[in-house]
PDB file of N, CA and C in Angstrom:
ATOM      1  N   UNK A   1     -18.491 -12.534   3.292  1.00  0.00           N
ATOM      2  CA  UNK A   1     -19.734 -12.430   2.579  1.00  0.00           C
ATOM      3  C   UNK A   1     -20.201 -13.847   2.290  1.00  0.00           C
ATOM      4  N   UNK A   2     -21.532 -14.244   2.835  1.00  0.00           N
ATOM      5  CA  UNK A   2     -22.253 -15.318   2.577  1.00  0.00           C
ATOM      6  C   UNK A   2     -22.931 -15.492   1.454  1.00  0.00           C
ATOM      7  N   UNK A   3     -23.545 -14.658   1.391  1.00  0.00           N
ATOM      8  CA  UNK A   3     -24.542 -14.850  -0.120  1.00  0.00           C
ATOM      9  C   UNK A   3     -24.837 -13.169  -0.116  1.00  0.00           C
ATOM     10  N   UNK A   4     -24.998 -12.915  -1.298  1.00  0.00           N
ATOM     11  CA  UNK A   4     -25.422 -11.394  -2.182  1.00  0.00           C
ATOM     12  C   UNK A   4     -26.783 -11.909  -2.968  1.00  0.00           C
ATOM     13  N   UNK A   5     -27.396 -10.247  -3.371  1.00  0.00           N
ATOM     14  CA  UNK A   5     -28.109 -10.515  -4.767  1.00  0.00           C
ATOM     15  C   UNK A   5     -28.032  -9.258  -5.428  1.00  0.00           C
ATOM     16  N   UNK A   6     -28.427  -9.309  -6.270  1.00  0.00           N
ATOM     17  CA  UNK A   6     -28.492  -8.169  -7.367  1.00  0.00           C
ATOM     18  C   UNK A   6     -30.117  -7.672  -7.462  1.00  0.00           C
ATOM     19  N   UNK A   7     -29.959  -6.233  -7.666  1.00  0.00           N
ATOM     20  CA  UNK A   7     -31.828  -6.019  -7.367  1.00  0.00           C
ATOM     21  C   UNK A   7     -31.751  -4.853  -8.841  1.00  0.00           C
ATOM     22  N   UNK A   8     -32.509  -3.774  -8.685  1.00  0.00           N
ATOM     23  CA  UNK A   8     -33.148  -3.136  -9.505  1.00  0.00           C
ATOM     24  C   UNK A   8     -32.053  -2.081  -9.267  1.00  0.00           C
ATOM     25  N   UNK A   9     -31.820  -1.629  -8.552  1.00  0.00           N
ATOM     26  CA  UNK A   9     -31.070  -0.045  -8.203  1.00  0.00           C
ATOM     27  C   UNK A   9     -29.598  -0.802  -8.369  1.00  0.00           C
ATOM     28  N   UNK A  10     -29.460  -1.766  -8.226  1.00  0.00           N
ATOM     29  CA  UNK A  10     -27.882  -2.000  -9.344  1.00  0.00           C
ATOM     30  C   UNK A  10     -27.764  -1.738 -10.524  1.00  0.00           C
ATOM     31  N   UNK A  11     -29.049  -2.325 -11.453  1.00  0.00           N
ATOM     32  CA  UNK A  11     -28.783  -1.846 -12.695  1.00  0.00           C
ATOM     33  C   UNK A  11     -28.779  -0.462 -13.264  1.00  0.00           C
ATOM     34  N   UNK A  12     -29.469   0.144 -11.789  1.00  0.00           N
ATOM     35  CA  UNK A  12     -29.591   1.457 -12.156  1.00  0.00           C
ATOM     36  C   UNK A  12     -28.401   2.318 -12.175  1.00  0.00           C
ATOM     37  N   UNK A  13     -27.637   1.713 -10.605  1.00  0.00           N
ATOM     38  CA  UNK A  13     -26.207   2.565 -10.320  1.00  0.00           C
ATOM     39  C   UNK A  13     -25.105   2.150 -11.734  1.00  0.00           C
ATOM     40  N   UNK A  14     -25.366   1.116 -12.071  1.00  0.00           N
ATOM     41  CA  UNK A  14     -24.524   0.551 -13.447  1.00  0.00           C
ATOM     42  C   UNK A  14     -24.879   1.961 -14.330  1.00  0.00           C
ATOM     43  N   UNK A  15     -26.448   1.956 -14.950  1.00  0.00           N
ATOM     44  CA  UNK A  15     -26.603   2.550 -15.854  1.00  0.00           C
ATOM     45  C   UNK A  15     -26.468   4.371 -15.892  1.00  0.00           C
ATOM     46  N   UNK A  16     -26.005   4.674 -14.145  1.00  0.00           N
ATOM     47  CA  UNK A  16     -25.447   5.898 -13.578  1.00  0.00           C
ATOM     48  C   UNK A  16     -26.392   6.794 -13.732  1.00  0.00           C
ATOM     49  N   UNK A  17     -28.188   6.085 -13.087  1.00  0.00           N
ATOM     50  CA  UNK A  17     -28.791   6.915 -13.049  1.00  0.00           C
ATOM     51  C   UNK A  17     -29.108   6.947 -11.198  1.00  0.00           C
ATOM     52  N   UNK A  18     -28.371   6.679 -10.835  1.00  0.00           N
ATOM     53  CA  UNK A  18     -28.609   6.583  -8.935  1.00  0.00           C
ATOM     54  C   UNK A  18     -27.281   7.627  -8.608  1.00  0.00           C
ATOM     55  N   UNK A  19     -27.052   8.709  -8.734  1.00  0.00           N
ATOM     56  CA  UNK A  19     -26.210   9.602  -8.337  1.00  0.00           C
ATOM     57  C   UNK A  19     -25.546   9.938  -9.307  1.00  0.00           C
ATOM     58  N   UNK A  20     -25.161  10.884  -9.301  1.00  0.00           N
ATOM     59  CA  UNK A  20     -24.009  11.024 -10.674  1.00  0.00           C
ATOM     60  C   UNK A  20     -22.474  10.704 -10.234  1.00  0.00           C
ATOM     61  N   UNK A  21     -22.182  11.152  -8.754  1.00  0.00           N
ATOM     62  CA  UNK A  21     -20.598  10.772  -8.268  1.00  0.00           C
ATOM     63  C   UNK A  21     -20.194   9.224  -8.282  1.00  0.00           C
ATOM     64  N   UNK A  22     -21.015   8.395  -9.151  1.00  0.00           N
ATOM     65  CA  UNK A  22     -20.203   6.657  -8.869  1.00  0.00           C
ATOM     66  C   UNK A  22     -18.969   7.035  -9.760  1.00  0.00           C
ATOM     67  N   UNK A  23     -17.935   6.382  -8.811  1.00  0.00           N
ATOM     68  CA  UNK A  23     -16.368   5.827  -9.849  1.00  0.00           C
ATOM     69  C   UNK A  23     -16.357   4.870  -9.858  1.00  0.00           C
ATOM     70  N   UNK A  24     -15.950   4.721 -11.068  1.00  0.00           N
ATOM     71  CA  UNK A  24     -15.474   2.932 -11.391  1.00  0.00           C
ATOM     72  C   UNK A  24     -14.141   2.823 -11.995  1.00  0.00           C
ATOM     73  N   UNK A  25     -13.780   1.971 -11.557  1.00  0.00           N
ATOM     74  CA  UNK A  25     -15.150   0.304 -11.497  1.00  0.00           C
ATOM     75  C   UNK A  25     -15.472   0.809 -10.352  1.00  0.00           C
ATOM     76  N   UNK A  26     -16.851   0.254 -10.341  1.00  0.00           N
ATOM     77  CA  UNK A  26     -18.154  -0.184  -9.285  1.00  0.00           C
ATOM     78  C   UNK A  26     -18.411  -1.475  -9.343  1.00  0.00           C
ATOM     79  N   UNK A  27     -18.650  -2.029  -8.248  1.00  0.00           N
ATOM     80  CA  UNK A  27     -18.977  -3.562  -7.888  1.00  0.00           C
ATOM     81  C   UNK A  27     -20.159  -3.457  -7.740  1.00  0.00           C
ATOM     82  N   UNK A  28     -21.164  -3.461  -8.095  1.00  0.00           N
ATOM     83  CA  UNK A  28     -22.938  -3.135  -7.843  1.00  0.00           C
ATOM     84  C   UNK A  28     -23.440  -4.042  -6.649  1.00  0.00           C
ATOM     85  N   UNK A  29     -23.486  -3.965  -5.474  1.00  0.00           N
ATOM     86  CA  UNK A  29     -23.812  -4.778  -4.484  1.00  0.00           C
ATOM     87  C   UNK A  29     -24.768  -3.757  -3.720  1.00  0.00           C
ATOM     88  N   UNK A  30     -26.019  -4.143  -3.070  1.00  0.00           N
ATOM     89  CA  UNK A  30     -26.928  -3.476  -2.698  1.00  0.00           C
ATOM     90  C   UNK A  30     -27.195  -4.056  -1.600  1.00  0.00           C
ATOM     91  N   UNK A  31     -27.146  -5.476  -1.509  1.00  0.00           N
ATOM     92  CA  UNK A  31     -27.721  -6.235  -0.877  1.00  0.00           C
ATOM     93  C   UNK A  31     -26.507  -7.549  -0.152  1.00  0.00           C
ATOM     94  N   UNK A  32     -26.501  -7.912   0.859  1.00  0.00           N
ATOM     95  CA  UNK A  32     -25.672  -9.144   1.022  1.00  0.00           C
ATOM     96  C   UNK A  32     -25.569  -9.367   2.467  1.00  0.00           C
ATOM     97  N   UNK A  33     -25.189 -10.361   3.299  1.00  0.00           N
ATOM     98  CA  UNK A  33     -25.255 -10.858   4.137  1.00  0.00           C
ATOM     99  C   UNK A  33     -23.812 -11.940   4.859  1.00  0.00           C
ATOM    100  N   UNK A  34     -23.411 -11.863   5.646  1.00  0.00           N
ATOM    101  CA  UNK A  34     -22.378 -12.566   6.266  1.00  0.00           C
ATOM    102  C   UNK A  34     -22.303 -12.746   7.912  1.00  0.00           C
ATOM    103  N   UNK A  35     -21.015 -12.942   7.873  1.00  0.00           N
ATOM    104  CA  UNK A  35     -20.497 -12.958   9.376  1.00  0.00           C
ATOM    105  C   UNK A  35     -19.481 -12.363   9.690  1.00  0.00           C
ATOM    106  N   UNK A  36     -19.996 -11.425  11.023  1.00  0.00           N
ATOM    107  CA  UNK A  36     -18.552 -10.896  11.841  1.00  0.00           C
ATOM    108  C   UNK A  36     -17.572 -11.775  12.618  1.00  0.00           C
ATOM    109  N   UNK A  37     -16.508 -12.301  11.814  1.00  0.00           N
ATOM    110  CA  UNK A  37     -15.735 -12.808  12.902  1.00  0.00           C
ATOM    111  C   UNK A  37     -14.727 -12.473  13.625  1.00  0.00           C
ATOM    112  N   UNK A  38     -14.825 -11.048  13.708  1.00  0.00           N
ATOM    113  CA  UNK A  38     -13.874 -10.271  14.606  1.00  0.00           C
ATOM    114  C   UNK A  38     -14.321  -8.666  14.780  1.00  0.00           C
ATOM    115  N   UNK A  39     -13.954  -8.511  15.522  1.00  0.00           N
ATOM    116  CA  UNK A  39     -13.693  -6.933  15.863  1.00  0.00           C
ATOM    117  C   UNK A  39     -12.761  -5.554  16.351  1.00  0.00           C
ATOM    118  N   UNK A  40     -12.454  -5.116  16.109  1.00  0.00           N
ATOM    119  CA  UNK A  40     -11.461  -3.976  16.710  1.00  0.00           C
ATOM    120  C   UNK A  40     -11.954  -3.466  18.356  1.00  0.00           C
ATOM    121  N   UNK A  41     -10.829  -3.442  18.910  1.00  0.00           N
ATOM    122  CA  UNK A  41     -10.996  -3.156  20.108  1.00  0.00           C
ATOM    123  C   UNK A  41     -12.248  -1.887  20.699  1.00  0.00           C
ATOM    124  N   UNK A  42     -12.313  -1.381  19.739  1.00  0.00           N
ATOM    125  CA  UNK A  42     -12.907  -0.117  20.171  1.00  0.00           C
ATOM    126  C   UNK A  42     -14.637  -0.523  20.269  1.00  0.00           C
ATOM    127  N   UNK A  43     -14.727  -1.530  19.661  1.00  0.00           N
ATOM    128  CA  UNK A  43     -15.978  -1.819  19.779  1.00  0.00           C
ATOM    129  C   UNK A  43     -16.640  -2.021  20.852  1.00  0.00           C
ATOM    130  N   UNK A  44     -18.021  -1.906  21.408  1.00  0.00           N
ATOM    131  CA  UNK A  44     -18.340  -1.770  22.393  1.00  0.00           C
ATOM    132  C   UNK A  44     -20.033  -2.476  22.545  1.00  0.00           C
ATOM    133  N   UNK A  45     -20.395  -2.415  21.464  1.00  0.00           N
ATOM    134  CA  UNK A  45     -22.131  -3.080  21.231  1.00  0.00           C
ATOM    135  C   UNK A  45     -21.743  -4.614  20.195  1.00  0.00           C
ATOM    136  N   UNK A  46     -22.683  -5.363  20.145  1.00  0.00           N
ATOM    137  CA  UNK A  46     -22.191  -5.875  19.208  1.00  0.00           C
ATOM    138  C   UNK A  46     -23.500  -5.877  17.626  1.00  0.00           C
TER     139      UNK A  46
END
């Protein structure tokens, strides 16, 4: 993970109005961005 942010529907899943099935702990991540530096064989697209 490169960089994340925090948006509106985190505070919401926090405040457990975005589904009722969250368990926690919950890590509130909605959003974020990185790099694949590997893959399992089975992969086939990238």
């Amino acid at each position: 993970m490169r960089a994340t942010s925090l948006n509106y529907r985190n505070l919401v899943v926090v405040q457990g109005g975005y589904g009722s099935q969250q368990k926690f702990p919950l890590i509130p991540l909605s959003d974020g961005t990185g790099e694949v530096a590997a893959v399992g064989a089975g992969v086939t697209r990238g």
